[in-house]
Protein backbone atom coordinates (compact mmCIF):
# COMPACT_ATOMS: atom_id res chain seq x y z
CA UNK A 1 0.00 0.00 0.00
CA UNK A 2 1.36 3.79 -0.97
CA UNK A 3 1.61 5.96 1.82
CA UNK A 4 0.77 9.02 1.30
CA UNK A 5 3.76 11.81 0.14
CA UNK A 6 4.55 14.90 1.62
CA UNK A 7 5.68 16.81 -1.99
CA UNK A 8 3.82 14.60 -4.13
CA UNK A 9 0.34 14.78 -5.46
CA UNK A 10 -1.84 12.53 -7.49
CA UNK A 11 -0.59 14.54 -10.93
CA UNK A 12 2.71 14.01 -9.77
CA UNK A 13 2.39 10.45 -10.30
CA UNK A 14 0.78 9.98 -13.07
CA UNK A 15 3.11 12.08 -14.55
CA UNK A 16 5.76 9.98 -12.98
CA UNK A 17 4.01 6.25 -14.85
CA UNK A 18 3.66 8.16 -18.57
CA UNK A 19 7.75 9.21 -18.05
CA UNK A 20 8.27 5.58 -17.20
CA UNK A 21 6.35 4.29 -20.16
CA UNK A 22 8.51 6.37 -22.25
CA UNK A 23 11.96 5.53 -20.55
CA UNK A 24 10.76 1.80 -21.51
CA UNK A 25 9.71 1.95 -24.53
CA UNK A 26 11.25 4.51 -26.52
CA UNK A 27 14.59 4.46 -24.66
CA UNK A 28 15.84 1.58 -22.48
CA UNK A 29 15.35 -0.69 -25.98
CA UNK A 30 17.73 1.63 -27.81
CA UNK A 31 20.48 1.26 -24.64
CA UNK A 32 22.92 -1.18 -26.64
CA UNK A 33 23.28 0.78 -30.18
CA UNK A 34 23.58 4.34 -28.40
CA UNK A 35 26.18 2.99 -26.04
CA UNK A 36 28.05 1.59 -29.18
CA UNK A 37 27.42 4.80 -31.45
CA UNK A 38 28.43 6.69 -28.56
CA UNK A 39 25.84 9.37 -29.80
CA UNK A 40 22.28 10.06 -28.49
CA UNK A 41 20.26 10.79 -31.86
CA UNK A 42 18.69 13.94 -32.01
CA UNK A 43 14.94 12.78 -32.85
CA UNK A 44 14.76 11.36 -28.96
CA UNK A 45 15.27 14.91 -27.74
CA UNK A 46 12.48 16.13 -30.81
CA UNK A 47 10.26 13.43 -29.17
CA UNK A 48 11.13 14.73 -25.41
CA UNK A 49 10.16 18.44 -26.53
CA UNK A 50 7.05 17.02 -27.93
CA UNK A 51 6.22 15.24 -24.94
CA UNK A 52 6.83 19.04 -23.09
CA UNK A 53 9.90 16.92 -21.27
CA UNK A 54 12.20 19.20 -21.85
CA UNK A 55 10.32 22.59 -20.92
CA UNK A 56 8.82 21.40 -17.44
CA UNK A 57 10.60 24.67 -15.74
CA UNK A 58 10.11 26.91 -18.45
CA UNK A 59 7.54 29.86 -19.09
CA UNK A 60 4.66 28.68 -21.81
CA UNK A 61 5.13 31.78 -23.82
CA UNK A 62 8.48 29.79 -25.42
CA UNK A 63 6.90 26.23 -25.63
CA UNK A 64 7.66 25.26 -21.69
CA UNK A 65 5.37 24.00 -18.76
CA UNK A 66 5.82 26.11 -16.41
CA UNK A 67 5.48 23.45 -13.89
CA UNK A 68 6.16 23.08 -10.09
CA UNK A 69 9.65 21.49 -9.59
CA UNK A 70 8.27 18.33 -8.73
CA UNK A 71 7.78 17.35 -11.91
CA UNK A 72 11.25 17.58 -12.07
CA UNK A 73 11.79 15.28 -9.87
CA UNK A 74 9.59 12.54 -10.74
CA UNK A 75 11.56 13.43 -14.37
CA UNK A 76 14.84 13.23 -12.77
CA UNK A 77 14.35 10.42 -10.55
CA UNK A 78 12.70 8.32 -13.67
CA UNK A 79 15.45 9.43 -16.49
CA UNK A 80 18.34 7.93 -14.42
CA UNK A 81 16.21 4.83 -14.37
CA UNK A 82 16.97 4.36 -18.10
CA UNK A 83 20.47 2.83 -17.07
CA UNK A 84 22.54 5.18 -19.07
CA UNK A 85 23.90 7.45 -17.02
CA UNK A 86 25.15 9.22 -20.63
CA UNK A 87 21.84 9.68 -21.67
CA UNK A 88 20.61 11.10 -17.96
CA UNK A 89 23.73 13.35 -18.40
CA UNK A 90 23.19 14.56 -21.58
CA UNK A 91 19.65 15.74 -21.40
CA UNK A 92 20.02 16.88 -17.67
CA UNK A 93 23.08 19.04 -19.05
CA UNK A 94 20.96 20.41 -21.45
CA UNK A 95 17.29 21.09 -19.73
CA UNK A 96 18.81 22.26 -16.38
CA UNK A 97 22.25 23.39 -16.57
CA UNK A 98 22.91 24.55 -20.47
CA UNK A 99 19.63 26.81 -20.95
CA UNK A 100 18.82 27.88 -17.49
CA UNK A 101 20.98 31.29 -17.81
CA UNK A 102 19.41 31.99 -20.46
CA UNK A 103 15.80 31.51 -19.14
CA UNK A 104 16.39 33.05 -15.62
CA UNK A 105 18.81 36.51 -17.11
CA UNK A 106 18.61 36.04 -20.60
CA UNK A 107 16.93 38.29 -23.40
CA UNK A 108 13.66 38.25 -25.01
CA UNK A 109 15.48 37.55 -28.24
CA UNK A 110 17.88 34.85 -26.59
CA UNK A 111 15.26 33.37 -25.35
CA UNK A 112 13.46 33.37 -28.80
CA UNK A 113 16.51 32.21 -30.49
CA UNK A 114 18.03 29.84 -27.68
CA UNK A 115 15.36 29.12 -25.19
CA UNK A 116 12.70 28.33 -27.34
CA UNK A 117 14.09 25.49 -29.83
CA UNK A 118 15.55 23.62 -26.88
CA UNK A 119 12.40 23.26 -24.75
CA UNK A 120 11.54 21.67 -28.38
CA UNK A 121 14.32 19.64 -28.59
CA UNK A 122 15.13 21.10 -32.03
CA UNK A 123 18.29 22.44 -30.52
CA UNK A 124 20.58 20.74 -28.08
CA UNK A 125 22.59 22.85 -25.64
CA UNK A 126 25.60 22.59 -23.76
CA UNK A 127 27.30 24.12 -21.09
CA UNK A 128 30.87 24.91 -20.83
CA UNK A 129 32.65 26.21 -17.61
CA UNK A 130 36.24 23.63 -17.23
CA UNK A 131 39.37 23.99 -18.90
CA UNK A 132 42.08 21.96 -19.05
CA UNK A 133 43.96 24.23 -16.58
CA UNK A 134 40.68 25.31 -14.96
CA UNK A 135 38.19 23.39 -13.14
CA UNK A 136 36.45 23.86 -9.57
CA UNK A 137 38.05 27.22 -9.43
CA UNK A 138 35.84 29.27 -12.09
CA UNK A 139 37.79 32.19 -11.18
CA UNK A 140 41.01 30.82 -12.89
CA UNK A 141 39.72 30.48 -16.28
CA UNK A 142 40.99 31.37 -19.28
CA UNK A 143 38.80 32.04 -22.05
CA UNK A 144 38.64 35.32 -23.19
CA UNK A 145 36.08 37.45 -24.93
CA UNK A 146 37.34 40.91 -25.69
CA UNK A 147 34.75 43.92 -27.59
CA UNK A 148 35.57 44.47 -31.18
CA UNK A 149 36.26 48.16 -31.28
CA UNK A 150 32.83 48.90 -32.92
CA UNK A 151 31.61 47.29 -29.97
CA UNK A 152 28.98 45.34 -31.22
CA UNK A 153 30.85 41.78 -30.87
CA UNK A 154 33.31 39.82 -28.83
CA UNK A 155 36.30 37.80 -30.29
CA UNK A 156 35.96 34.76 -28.32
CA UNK A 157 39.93 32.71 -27.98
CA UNK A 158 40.74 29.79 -25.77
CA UNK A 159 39.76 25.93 -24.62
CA UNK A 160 37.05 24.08 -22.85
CA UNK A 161 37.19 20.56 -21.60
CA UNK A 162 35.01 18.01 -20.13
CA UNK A 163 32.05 19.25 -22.37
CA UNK A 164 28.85 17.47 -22.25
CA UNK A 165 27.00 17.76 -25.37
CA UNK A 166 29.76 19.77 -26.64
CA UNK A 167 30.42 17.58 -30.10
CA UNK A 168 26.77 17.00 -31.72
CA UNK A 169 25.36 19.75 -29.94
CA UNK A 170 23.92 23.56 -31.58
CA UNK A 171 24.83 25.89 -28.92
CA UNK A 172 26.96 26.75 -25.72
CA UNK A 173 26.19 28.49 -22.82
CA UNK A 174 30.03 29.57 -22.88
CA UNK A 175 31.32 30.54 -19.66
CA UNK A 176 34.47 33.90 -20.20
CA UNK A 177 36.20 36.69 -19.27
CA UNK A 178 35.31 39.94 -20.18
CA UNK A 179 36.71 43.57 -19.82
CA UNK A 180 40.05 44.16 -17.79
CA UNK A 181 41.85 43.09 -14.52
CA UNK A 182 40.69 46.41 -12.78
CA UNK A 183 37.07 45.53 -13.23
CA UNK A 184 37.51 42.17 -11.68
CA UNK A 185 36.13 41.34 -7.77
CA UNK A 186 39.58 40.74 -6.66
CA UNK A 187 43.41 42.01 -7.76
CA UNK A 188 44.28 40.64 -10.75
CA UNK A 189 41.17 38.65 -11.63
CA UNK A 190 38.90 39.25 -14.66
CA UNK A 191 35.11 39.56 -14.44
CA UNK A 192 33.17 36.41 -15.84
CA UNK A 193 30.49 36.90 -18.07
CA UNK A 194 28.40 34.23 -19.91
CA UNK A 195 27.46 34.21 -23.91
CA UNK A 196 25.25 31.67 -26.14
CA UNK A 197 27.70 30.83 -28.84
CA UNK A 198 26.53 28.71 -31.90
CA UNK A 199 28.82 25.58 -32.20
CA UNK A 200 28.93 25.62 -36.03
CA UNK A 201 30.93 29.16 -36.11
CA UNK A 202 33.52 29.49 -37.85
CA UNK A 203 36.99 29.13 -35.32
CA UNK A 204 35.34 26.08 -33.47
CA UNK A 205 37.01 23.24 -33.65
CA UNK A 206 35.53 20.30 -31.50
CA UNK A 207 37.75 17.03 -30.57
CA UNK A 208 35.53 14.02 -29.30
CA UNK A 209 36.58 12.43 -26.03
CA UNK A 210 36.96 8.83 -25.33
CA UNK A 211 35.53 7.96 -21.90
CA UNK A 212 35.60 5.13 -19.42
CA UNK A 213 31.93 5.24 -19.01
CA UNK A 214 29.02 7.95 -20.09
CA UNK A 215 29.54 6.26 -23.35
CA UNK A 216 25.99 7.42 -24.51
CA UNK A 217 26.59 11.13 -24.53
CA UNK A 218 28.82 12.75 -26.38
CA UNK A 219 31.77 14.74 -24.46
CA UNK A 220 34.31 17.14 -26.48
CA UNK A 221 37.13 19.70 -25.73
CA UNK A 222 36.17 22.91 -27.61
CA UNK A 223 38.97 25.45 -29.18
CA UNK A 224 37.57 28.56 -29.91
CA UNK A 225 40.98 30.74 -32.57
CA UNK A 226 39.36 34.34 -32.60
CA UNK A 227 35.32 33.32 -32.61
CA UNK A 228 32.65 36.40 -33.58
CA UNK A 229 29.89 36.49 -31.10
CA UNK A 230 27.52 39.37 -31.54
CA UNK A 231 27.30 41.11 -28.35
CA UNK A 232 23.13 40.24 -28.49
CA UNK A 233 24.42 36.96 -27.31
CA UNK A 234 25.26 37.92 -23.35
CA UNK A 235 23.51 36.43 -21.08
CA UNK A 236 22.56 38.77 -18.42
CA UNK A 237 24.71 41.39 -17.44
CA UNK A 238 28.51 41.70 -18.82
CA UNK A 239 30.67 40.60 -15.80
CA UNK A 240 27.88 39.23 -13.79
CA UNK A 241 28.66 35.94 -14.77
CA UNK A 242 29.92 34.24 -11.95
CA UNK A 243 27.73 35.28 -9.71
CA UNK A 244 25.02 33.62 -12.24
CA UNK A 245 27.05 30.20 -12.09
CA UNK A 246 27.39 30.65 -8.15
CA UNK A 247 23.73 30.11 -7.74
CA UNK A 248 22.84 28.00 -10.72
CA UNK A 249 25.42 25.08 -9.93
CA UNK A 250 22.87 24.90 -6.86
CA UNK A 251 20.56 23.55 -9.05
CA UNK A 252 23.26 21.15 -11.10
CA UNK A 253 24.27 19.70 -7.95
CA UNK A 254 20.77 19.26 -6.52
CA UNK A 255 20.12 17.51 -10.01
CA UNK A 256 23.45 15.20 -9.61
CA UNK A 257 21.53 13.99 -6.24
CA UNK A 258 18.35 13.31 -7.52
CA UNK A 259 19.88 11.54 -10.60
CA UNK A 260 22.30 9.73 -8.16
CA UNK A 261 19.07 8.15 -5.67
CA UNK A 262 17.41 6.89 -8.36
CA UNK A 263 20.33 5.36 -10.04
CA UNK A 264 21.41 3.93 -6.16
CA UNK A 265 17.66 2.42 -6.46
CA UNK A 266 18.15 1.21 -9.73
CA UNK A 267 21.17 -0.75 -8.96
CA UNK A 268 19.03 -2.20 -6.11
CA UNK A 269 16.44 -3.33 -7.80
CA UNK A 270 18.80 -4.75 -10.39
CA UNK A 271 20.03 -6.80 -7.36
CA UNK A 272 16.70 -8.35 -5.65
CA UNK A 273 15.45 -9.35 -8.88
CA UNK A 274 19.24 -11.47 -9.02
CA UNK A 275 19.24 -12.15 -5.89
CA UNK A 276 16.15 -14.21 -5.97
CA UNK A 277 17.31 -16.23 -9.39
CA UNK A 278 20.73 -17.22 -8.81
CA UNK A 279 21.16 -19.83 -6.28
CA UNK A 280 24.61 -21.44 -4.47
CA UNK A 281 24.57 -24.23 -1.83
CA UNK A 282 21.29 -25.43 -3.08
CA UNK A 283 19.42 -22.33 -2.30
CA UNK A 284 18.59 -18.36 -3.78
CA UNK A 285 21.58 -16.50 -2.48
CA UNK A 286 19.27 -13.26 -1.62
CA UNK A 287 18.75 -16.28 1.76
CA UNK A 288 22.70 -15.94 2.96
CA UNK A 289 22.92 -13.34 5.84
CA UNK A 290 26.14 -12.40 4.66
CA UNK A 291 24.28 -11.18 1.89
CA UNK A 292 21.03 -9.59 3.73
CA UNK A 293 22.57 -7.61 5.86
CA UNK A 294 24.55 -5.44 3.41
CA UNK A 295 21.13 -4.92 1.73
CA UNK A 296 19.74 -3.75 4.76
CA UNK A 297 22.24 -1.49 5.08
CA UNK A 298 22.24 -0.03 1.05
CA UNK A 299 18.47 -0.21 1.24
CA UNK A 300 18.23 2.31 4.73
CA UNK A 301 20.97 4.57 2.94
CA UNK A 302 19.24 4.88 0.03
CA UNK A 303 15.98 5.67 2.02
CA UNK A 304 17.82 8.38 3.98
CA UNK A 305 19.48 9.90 1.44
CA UNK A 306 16.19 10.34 -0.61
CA UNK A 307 14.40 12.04 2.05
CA UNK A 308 17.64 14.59 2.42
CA UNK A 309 17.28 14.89 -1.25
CA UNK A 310 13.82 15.57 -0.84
CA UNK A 311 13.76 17.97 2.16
CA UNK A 312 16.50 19.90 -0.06
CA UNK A 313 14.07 20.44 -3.13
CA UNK A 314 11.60 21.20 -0.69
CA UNK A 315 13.73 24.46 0.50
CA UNK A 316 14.63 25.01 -3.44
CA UNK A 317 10.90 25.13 -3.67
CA UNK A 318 10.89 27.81 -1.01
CA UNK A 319 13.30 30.36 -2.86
CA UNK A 320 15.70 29.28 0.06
CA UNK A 321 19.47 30.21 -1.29
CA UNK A 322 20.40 26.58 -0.18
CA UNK A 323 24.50 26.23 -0.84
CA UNK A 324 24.81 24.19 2.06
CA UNK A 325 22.23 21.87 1.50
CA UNK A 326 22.64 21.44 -2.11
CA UNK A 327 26.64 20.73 -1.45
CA UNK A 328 25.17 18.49 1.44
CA UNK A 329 23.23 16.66 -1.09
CA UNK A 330 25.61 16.27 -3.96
CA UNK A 331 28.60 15.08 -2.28
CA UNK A 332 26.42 12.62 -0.04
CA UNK A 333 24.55 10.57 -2.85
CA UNK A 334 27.76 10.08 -5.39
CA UNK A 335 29.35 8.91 -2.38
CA UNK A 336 26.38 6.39 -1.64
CA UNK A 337 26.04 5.49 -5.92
CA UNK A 338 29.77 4.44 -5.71
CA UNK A 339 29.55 2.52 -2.72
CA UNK A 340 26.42 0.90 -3.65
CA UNK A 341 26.71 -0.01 -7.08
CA UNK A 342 30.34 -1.47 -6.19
CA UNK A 343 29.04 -3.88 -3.53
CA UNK A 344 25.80 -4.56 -5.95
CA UNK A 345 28.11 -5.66 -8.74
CA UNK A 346 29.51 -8.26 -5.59
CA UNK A 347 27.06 -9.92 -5.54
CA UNK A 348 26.19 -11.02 -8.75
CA UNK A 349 29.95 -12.57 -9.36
CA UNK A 350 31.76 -13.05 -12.04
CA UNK A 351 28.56 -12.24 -13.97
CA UNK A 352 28.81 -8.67 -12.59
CA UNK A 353 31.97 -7.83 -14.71
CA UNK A 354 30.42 -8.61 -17.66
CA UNK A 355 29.40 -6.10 -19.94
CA UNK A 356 25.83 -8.41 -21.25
CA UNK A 357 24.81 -7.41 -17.61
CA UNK A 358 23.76 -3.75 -17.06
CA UNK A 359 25.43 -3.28 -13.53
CA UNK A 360 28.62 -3.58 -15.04
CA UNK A 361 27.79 -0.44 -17.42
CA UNK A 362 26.46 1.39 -14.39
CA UNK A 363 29.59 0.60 -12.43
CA UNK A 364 31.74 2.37 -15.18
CA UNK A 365 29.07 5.51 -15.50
CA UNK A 366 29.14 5.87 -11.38
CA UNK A 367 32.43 6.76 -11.37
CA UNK A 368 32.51 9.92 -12.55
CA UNK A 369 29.94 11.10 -10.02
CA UNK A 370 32.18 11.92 -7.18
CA UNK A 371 34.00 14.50 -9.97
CA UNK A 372 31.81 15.80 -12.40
CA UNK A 373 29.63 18.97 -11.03
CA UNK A 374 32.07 19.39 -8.23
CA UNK A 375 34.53 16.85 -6.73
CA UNK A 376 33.52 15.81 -3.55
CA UNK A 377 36.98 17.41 -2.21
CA UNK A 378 35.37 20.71 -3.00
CA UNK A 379 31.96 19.56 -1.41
CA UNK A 380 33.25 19.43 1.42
CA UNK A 381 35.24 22.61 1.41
CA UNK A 382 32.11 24.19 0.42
CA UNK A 383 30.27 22.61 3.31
CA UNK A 384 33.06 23.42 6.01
CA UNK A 385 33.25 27.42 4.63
CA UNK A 386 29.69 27.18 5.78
CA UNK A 387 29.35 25.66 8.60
CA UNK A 388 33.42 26.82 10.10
CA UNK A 389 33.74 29.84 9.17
CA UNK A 390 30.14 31.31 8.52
CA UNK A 391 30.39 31.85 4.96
CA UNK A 392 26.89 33.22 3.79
CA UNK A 393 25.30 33.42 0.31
CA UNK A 394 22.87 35.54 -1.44
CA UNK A 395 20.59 35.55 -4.08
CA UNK A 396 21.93 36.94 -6.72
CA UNK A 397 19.21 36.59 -10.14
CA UNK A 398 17.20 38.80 -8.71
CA UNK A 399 19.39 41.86 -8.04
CA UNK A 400 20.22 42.82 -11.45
């Protein structure tokens, strides 16, 4: 019997079983040949925008829902159930990440341009903030875009890494430095602004990188040698930009721990249903305390990490600047995903490292979780700035 929710209503879950019927039957069947292509095709994100998937946050008046964030969640929580952490990655990246800027600070005509094609899933989007000399610290990168002297572009020069979405994708949400040293918030640093850069411009030059897992999604280092972007394409305010990415990676790392329950669940499941086939010593093996007890134990993590998770997009719900909890969150489940899928993959043997067996593929695509978004090193220095030394945050998108 379903006990009642506290942040889930009767919509919410009906929602939640026609998002499931699509996982199964228009994705989980294509899991082998998108793994293999390396390459989600674009017609699944058409059918996503279609099915309004893509523009449950978004305002109506550019094709989007405009629906409570717990559709999200169900969303979320149902996407990473497809297996493929690549594929949960790539359109994650692009719905909540990629094209947020631009819906939250972004122009009418941005949003016209950008905004609008994505939530249709004629456009995919990517975000790009690391460099290959520049990761968790945002402030040390090195992209530049400098004003033409007519002042009515910026010649974008320099390298991304890491970029999800960044080879077969349309657009960029391009993360650079603008202006001059002086106008910087400390000595020596240059402000960060943010710009929607088409990927097809000329100067581009995109180099596809080979993973150990995410093989679904597509991830690229991007050279931009003296790129034109029209000065129309900033998002926000020039040199505003890292404050923008302060409070958005809330909601990228409150995404990572949704995404990382439900794929901790997943890998679960995956295990009772082997657990009660496979038998040793005459009997099903899900019988051997050995056994039972470490499920007991994954099974009440799980549980307590979901209603963290849950308690967190509660206070996201609230308008509730939520650093803390959202670091909390984020470093706490991609621990739990990598410890649980490891000891899952235990238990099913030798049969565990094979690749015909899906727990092996989620074992490859967990590892990255405790890296990508934040490392969990920076989690925690995030958390102890908090909670040592009374760091406090703002809200920044709405004090233009």
């Amino acid at each position: 019997m379903d006990r009642p929710s506290l942040y889930f209503r009767d919509e919410h879950e009906l929602f939640r079983q026609s998002v499931r019927q699509f996982i199964d039957n228009e994705v989980v069947p294509h899991t082998d040949a998108w793994e293999t292509a390396r390459r989600i095709p674009l017609s699944i994100f058409q059918r996503m925008g279609q099915l309004g998937y893509l523009g449950l946050p978004f305002p109506e008046e550019y094709g989007g829902v405009n629906a409570d964030f717990w559709y999200s969640v169900v969303f979320l929580e149902e996407l990473a159930r497809c297996g493929m952490g690549g594929f949960a990655t790539a359109v994650s990246v692009h719905e909540y990440m990629a094209i947020n800027h631009i819906a939250r600070v972004g122009s009418t005509d941005l949003k016209q341009r950008y905004l609008q094609p994505a939530i249709a899933g004629e456009k995919v989007a990517a975000l790009a903030i690391t460099e290959p000399d520049a990761g968790s610290d945002v402030s040390a990168i090195r992209t530049t875009a400098i004003r033409t002297d007519a002042g009515d572009a910026y010649i974008v020069n320099g390298t991304k890494t890491f970029i999800s979405n960044g080879t077969y994708g349309d657009f960029v949400t391009l993360v650079v430095k603008t202006g001059s040293p002086a106008e910087g918030t400390g000595a020596g640093t240059h402000p960060i602004s943010l710009l929607v850069v088409d990927l097809d411009s000329p100067g581009i030059t995109r180099t596809k990188l080979n993973k150990i897992g995410w093989h679904s999604s597509d991830t690229a280092e991007i050279r931009f040698d003296d790129v034109r972007v029209p000065v129309a394409n900033l998002i926000g305010q020039e040199n505003r930009g890292f404050y923008y990415l302060m409070e958005s990676l809330q909601l990228e790392r409150l995404v990572a721990a949704i995404l990382a329950v439900s794929g901790a669940q997943l890998a679960l499941d995956w295990t009772l249903q082997y657990l009660n086939e496979r038998e040793a010593f005459g009997k099903k093996i899900g019988t051997f305390q050995a056994i039972r007890h470490q499920i007991a134990n994954i099974a009440t993590e799980i549980e307590m990490a979901r209603q963290f998770v849950y308690h967190t997009c509660w206070l996201f719900t609230q308008g509730d600047v939520i650093v803390k909890e959202c670091s909390m969150a984020k470093l706490a489940t991609s621990e739990l995903q990598k410890r649980v899928v490891d000891t899952c993959l235990q238990f099913f043997g030798g049969y565990g490292y094979m690749e015909d067996y899906p727990i092996a593929r989620a074992y490859r695509d967990v590892r990255v979780g405790t890296i990508a978004g934040g490392s969990s090193e920076i989690m925690r220095e995030i958390i102890a700035k908090i909670v040592i030394d009374a760091v406090a945050y703002k809200p920044v998108y709405q004090s233009k």
